[in-house]
N, C-alpha and C. Protein backbone atom coordinates (compact mmCIF):
# COMPACT_ATOMS: atom_id res chain seq x y z
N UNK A 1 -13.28 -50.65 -64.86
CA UNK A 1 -14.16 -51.79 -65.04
C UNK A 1 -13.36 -53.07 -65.29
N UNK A 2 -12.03 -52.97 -65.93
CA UNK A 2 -11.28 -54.24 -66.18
C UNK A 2 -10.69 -54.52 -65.29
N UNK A 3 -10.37 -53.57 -64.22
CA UNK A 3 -9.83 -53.92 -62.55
C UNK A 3 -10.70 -54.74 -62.26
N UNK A 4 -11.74 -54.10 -62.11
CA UNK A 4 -12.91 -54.97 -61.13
C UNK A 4 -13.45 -56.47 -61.76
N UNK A 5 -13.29 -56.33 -63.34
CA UNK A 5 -13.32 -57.80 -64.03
C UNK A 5 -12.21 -58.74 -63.32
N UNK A 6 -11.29 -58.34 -63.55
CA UNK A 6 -9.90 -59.04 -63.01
C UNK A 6 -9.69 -59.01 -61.83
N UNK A 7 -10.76 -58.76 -61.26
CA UNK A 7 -10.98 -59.01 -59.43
C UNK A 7 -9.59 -58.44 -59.00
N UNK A 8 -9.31 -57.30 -59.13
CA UNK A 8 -8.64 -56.18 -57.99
C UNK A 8 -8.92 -55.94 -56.87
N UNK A 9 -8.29 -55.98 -56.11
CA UNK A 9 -8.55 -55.43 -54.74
C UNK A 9 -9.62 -53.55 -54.17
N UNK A 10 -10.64 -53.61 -53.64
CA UNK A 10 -11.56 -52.55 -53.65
C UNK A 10 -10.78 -51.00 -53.54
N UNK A 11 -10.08 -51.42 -52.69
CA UNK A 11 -8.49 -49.88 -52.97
C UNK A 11 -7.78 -50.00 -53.75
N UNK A 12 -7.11 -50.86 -54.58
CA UNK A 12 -6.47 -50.25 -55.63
C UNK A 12 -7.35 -49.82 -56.75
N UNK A 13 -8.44 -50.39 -56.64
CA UNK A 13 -9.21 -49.90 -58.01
C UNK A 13 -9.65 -48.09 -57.64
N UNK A 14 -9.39 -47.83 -56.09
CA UNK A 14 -10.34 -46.51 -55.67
C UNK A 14 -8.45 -45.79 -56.03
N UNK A 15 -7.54 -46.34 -55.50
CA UNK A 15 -6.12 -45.48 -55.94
C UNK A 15 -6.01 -44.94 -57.76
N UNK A 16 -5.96 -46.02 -57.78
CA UNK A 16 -6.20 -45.70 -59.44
C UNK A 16 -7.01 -45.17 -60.17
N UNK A 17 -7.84 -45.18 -59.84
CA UNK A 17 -9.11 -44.03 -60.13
C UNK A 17 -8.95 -42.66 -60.00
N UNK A 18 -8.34 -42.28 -58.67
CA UNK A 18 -8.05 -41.19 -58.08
C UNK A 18 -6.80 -40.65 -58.48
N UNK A 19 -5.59 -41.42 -58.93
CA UNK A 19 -4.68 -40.88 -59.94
C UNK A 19 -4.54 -40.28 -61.07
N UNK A 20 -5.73 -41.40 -61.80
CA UNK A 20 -6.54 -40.49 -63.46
C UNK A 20 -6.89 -39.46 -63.02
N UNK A 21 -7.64 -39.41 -61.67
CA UNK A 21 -8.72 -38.12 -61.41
C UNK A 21 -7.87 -36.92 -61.37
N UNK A 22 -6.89 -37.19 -60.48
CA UNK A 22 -6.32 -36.54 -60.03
C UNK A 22 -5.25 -35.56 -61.81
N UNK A 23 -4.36 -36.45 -62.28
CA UNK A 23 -3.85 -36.23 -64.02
C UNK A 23 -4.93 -35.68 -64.45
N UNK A 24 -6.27 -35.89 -64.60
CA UNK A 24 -6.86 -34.92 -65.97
C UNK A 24 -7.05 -33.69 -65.08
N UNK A 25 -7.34 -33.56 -63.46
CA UNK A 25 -7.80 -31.74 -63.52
C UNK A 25 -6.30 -31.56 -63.11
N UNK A 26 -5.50 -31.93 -63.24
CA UNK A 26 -3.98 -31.20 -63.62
C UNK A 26 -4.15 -30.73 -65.25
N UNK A 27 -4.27 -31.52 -66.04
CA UNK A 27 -4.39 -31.32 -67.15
C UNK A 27 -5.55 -29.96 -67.47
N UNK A 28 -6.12 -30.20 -66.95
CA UNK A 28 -7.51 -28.89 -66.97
C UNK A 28 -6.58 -27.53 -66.76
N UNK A 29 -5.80 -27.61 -65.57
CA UNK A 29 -5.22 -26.26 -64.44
C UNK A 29 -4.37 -25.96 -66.14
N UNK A 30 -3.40 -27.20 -66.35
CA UNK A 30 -2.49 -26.47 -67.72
C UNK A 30 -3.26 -25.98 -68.77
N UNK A 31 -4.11 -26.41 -69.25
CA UNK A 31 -4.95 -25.83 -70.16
C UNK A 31 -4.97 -27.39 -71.54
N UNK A 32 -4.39 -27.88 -71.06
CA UNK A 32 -3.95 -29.47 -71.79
C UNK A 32 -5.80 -29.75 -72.69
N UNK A 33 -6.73 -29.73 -71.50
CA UNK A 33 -7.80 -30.18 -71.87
C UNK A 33 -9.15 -29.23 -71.47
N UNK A 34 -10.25 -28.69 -72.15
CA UNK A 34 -11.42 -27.76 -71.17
C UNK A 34 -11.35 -28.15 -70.26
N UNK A 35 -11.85 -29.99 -70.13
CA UNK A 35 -12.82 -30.16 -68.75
C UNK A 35 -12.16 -31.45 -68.77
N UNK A 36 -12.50 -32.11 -67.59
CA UNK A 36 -12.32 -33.30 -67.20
C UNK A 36 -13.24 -34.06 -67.37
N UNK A 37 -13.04 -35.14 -68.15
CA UNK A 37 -14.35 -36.11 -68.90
C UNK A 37 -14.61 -37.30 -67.80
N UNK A 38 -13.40 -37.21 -66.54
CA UNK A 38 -13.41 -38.26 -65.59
C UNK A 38 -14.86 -37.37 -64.47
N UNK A 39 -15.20 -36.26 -64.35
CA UNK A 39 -15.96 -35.81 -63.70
C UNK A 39 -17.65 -36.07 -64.57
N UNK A 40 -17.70 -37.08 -65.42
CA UNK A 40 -19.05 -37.57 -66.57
C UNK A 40 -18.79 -39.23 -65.61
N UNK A 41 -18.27 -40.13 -65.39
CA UNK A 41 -17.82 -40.88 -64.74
C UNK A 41 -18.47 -41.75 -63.41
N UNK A 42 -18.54 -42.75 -63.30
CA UNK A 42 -18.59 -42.73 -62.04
C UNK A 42 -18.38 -44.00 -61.39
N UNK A 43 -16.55 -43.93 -60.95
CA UNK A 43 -15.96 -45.88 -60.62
C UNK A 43 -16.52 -46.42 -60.08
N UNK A 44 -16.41 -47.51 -60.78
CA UNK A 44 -16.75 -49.19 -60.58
C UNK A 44 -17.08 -49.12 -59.03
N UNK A 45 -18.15 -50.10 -58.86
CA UNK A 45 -18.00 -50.45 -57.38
C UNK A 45 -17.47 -52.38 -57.06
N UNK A 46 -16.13 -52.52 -56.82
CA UNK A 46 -15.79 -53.36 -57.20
C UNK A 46 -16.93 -54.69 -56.09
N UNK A 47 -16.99 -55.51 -56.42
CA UNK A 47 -17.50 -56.38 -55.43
C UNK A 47 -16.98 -56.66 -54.26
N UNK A 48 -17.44 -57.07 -53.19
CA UNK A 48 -16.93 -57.50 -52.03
C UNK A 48 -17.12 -59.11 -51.77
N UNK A 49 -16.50 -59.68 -51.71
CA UNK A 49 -16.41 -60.86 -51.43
C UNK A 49 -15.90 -61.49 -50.06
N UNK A 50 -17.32 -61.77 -49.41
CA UNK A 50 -17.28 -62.36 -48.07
C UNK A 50 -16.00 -63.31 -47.24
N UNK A 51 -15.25 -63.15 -47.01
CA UNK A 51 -14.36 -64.05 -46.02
C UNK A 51 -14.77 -65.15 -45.83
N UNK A 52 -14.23 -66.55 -45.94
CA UNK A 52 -15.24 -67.39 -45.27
C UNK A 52 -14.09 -68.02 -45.12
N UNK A 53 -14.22 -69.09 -43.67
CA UNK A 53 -13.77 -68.96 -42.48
C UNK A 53 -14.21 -70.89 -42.23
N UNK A 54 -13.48 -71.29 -41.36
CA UNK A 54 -13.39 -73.03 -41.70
C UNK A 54 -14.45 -72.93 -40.00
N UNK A 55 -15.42 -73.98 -39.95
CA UNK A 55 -15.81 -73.50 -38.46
C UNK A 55 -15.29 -75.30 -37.35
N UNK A 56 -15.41 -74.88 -36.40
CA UNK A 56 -14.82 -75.71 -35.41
C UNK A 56 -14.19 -77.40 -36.06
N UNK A 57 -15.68 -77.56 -36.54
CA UNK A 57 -15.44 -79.35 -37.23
C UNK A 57 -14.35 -79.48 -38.17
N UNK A 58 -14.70 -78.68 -38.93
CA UNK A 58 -13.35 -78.11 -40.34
C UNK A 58 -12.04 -77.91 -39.50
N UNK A 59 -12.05 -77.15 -38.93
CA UNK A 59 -10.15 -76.87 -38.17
C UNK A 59 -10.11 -78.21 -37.27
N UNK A 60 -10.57 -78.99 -36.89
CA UNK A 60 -10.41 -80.04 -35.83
C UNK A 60 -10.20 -81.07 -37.25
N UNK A 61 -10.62 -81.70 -38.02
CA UNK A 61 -10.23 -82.44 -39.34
C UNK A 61 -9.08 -81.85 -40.26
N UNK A 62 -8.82 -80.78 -40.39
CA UNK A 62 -7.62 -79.57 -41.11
C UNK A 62 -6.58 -80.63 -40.04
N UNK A 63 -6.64 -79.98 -39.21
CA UNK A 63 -5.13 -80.63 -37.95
C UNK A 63 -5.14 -81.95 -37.65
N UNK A 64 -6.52 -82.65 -37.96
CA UNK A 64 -5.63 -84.36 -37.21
C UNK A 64 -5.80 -84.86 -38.83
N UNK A 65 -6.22 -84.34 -39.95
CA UNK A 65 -5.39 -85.01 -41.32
C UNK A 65 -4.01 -84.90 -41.69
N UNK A 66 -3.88 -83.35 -41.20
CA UNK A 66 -2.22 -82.90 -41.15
C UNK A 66 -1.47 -83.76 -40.43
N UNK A 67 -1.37 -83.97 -39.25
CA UNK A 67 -1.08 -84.58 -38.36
C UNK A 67 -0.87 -86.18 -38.52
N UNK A 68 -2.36 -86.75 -39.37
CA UNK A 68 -2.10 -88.25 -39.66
C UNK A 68 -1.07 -88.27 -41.03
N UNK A 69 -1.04 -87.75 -41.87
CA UNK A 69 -0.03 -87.71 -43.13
C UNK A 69 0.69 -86.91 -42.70
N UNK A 70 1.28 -86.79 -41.62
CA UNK A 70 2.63 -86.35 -41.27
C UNK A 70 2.96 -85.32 -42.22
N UNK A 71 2.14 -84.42 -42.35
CA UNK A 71 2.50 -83.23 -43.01
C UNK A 71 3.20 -81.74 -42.91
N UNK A 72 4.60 -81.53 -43.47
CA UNK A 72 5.24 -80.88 -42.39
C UNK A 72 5.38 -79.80 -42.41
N UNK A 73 3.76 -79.01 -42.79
CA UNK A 73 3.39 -77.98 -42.49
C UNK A 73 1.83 -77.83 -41.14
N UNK A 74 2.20 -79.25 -40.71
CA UNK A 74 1.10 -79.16 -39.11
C UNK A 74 1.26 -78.16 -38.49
N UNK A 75 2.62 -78.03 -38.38
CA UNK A 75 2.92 -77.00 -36.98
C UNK A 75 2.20 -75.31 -37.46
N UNK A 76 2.70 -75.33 -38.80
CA UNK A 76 2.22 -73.48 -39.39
C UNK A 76 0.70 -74.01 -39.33
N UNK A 77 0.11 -74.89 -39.62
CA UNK A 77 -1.76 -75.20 -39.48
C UNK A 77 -1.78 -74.70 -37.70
N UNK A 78 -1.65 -75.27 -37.13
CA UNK A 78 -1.94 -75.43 -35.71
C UNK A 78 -1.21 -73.70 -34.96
N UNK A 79 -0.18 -73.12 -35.36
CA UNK A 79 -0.01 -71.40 -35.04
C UNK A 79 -0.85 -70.67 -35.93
N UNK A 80 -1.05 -70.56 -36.90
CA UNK A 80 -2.37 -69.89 -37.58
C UNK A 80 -3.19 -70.01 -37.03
N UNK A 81 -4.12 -71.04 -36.74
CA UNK A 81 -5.55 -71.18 -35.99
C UNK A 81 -5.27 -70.94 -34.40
N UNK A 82 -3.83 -71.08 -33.50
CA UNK A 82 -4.16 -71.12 -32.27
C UNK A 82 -3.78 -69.63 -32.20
N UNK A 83 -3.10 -68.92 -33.14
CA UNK A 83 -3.04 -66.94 -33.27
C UNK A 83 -3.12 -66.19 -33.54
N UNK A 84 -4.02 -67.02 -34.88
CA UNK A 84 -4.43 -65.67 -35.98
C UNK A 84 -3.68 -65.06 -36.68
N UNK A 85 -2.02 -65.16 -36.39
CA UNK A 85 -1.42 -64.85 -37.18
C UNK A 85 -1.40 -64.46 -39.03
N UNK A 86 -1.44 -63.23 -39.32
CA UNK A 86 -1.51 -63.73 -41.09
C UNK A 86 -0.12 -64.35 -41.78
N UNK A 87 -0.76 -64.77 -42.76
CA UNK A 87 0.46 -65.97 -43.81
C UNK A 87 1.81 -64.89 -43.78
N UNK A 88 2.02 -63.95 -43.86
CA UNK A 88 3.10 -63.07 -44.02
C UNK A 88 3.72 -63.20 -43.17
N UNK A 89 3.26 -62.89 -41.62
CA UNK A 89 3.69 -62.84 -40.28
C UNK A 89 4.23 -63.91 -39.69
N UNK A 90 3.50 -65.50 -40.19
CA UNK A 90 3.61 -66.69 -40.23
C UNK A 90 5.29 -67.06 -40.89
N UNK A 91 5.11 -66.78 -42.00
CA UNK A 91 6.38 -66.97 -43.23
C UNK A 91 7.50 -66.25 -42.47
N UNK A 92 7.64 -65.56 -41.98
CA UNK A 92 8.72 -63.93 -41.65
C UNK A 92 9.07 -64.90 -40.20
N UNK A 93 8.67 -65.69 -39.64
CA UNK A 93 9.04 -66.05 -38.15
C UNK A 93 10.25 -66.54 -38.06
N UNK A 94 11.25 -66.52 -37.37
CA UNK A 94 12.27 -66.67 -37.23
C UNK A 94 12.94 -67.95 -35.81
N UNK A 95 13.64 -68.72 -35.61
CA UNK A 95 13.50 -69.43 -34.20
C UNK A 95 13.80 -68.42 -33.03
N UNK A 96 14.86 -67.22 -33.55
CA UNK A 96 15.49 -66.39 -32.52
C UNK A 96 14.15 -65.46 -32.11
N UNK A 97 12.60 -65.60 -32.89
CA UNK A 97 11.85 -65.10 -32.19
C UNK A 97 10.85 -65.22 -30.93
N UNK A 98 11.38 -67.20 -30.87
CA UNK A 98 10.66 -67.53 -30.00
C UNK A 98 11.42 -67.48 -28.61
N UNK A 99 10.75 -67.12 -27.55
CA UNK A 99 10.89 -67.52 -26.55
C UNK A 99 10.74 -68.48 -25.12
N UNK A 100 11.27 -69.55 -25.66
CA UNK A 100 10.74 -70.83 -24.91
C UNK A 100 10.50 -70.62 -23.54
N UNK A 101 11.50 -69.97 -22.87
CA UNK A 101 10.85 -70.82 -21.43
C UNK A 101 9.59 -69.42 -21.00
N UNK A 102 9.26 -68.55 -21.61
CA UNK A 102 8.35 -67.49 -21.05
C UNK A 102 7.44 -67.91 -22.35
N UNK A 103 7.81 -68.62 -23.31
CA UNK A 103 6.42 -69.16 -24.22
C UNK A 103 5.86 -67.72 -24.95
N UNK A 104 6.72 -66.91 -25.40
CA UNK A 104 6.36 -65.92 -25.90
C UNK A 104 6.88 -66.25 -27.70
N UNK A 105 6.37 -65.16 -28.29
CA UNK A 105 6.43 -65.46 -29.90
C UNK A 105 6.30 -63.56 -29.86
N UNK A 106 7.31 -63.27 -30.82
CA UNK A 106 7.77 -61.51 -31.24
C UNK A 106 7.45 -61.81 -32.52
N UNK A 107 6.31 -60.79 -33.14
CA UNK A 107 6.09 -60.89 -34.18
C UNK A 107 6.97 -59.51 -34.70
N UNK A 108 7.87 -59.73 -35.70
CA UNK A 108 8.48 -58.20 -35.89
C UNK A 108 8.97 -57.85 -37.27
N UNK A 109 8.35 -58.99 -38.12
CA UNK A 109 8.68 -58.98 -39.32
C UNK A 109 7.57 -59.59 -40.36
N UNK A 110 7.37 -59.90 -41.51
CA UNK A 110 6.44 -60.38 -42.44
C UNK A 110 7.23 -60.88 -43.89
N UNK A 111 6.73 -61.84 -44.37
CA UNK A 111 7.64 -62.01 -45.43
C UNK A 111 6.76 -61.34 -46.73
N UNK A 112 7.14 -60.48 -47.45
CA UNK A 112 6.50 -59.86 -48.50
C UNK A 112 6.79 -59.94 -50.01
N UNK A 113 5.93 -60.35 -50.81
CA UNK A 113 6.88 -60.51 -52.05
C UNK A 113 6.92 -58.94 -53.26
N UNK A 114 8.16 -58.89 -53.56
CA UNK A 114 8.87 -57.96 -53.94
C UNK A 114 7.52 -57.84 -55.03
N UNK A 115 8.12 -56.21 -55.42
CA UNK A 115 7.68 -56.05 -57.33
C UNK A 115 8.97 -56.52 -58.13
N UNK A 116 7.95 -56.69 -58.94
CA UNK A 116 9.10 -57.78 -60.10
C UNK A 116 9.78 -59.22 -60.07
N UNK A 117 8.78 -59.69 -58.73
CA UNK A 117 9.26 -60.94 -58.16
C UNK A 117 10.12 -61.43 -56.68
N UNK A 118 10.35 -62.31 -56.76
CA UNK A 118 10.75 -62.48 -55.64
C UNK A 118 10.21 -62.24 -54.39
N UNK A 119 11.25 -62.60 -53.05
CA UNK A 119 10.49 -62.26 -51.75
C UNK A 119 11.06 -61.34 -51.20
N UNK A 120 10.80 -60.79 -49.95
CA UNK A 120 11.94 -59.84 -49.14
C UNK A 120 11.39 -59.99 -47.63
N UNK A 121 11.66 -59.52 -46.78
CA UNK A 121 10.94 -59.60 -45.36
C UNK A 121 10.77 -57.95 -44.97
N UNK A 122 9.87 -57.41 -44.30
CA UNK A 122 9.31 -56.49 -44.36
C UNK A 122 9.20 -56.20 -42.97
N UNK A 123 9.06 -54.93 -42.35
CA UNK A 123 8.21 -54.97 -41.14
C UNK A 123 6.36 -54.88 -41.33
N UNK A 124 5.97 -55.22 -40.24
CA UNK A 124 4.23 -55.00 -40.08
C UNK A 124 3.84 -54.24 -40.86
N UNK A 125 2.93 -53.79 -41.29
CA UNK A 125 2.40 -52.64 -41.84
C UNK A 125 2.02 -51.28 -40.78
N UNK A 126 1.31 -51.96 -39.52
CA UNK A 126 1.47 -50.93 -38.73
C UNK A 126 2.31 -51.54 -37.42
N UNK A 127 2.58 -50.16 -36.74
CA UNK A 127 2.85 -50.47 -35.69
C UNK A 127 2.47 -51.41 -34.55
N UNK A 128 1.07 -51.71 -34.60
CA UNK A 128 0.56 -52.66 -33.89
C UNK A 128 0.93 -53.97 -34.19
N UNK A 129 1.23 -54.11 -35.45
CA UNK A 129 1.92 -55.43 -36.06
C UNK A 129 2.94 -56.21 -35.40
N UNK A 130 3.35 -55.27 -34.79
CA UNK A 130 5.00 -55.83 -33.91
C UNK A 130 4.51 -56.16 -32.35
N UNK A 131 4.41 -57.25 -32.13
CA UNK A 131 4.04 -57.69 -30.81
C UNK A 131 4.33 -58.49 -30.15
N UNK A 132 3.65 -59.06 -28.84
CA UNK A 132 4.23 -61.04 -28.61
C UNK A 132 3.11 -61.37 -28.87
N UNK A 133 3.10 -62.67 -28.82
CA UNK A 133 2.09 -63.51 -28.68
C UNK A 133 2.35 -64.61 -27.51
N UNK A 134 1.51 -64.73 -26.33
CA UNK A 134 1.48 -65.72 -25.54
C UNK A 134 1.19 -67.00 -25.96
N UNK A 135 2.21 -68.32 -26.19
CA UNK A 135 1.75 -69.61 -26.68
C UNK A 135 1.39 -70.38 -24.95
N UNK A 136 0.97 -71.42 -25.51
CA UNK A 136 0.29 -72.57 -24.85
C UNK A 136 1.33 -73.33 -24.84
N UNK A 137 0.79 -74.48 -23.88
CA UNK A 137 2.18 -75.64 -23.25
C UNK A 137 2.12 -76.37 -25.10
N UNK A 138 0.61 -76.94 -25.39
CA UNK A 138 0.33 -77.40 -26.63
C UNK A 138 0.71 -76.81 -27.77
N UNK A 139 1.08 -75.54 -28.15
CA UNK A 139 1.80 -75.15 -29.09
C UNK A 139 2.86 -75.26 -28.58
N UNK A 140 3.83 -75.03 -27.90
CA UNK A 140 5.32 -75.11 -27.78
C UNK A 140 5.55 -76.03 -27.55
N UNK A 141 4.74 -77.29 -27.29
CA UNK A 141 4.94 -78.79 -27.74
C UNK A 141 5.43 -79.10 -29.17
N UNK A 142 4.13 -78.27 -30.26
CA UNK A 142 4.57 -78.89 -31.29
C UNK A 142 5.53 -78.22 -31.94
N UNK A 143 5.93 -76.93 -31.65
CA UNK A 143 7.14 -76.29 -32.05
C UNK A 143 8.27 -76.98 -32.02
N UNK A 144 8.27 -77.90 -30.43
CA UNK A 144 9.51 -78.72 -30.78
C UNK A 144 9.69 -79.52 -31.57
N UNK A 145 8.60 -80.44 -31.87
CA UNK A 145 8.79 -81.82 -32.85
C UNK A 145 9.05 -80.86 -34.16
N UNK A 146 8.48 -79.91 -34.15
CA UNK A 146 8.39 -79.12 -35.68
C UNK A 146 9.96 -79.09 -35.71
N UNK A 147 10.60 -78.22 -34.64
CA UNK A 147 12.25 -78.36 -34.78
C UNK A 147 12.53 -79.48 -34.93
N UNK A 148 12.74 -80.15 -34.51
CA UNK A 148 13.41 -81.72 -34.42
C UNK A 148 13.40 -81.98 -35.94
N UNK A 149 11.66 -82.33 -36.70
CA UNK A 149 11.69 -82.72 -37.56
C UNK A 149 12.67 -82.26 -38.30
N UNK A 150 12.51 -80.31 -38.72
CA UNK A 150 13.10 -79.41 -39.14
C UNK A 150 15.01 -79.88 -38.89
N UNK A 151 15.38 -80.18 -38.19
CA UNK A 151 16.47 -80.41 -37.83
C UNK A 151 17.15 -81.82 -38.45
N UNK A 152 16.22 -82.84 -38.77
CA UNK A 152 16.76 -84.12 -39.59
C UNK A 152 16.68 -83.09 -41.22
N UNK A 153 15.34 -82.47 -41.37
CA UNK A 153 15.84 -82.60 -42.70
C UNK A 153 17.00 -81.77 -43.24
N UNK A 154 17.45 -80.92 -42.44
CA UNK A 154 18.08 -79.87 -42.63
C UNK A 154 19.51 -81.26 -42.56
N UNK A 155 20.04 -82.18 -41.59
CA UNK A 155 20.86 -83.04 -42.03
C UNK A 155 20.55 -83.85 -43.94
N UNK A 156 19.89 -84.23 -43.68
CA UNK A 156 19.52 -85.07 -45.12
C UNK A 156 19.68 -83.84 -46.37
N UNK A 157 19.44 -82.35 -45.77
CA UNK A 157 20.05 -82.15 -47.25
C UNK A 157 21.03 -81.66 -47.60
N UNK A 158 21.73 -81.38 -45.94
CA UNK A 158 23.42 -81.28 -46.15
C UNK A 158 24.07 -80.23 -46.80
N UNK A 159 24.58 -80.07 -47.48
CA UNK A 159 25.06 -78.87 -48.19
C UNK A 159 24.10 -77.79 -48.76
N UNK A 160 23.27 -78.31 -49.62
CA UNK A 160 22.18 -77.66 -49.58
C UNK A 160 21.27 -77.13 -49.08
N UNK A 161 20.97 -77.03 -47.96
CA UNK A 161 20.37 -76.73 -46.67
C UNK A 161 21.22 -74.95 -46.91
N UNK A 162 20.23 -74.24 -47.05
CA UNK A 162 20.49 -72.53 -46.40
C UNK A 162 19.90 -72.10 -45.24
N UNK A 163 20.73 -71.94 -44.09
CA UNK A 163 20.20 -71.60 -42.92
C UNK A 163 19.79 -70.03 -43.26
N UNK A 164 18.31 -70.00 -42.72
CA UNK A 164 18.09 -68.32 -42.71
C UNK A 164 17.30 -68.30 -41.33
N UNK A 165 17.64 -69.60 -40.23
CA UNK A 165 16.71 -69.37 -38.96
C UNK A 165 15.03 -69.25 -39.03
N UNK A 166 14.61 -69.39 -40.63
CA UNK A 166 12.98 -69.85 -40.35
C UNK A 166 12.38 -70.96 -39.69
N UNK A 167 11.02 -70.47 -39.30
CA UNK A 167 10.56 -71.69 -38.28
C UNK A 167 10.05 -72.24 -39.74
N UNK A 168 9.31 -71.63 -40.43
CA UNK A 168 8.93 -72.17 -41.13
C UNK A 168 9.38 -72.21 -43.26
N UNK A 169 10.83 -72.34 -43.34
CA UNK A 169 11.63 -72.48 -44.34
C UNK A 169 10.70 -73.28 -45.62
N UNK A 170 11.01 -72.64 -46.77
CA UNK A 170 10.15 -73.31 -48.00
C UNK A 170 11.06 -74.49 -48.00
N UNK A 171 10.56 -75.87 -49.06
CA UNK A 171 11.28 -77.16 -49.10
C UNK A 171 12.31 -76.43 -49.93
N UNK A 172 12.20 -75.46 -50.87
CA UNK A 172 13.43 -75.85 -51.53
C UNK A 172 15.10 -74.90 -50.97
């Protein structure tokens, strides 16, 4: 019930459930306990909370506000909405994944953040995860300015600058 207060995700609250379940009729088989008091029980049904989703007017104002405040995360606005890509798959992209003149994009990695902190890069979760994606003349338009930009600031910060080949590198 304090999962589902603390808005847990609908499977971990069903994993965890099923772990207790699973520990007390172990405990039963040893003789630890008669019965299992988790079988009196009956988990949470955590809520579901609807997706909601920006519709045409919203993503057409999202990209030309980005765009007018020169914001220099346009380019990740404008590959999210033109691929659906998720934020992981997005983060994990690399330049050596694109392929300019066939306009292809290899999705083959995800950026995931560790336990105990931090990040790491991951593969897909499934196999289907690893794919291309066919871009448009209009996305591999703005991929370039995205480089370019990407490419002054990476001068301006000079030493500090860690190349790790992201398209899309955090500021710091």
């Amino acid at each position: 019930n304090q999962m589902v207060k603390n808005e847990y995700g609908l499977r971990t609250v069903q994993v965890v459930h099923s772990v207790i379940h699973r520990a007390l009729v172990h405990a039963v088989k040893l003789g630890s306990i008669p019965r299992n008091p988790d079988d009196a029980t009956t988990p949470p049904k955590p809520k579901t909370v609807e997706m909601q989703f920006l519709d045409e007017n919203q993503v057409q104002q999202l990209l030309i506000t980005a765009k007018a405040r020169n914001d220099r995360l346009f380019a990740l606005y404008h590959l999210a909405i033109a691929t659906g890509m998720r934020q992981g798959e997005l983060l994990g992209l690399k330049w050596s994944d694109l392929e300019w003149e066939q306009g292809l994009l290899q999705v083959q990695r995800q950026l995931t953040i560790k336990k105990g902190g931090g990040f790491e890069f991951t593969a897909p979760k499934t196999k289907s995860g690893i794919r291309r994606i066919d871009l448009g003349q209009n996305t591999l338009r703005i991929l370039r300015e995205h480089r370019q930009q990407q490419f002054v600031q990476m001068q301006m910060a000079g030493d500090a600058w860690q190349e790790n080949d992201l398209i899309f590198p955090s500021e710091i």
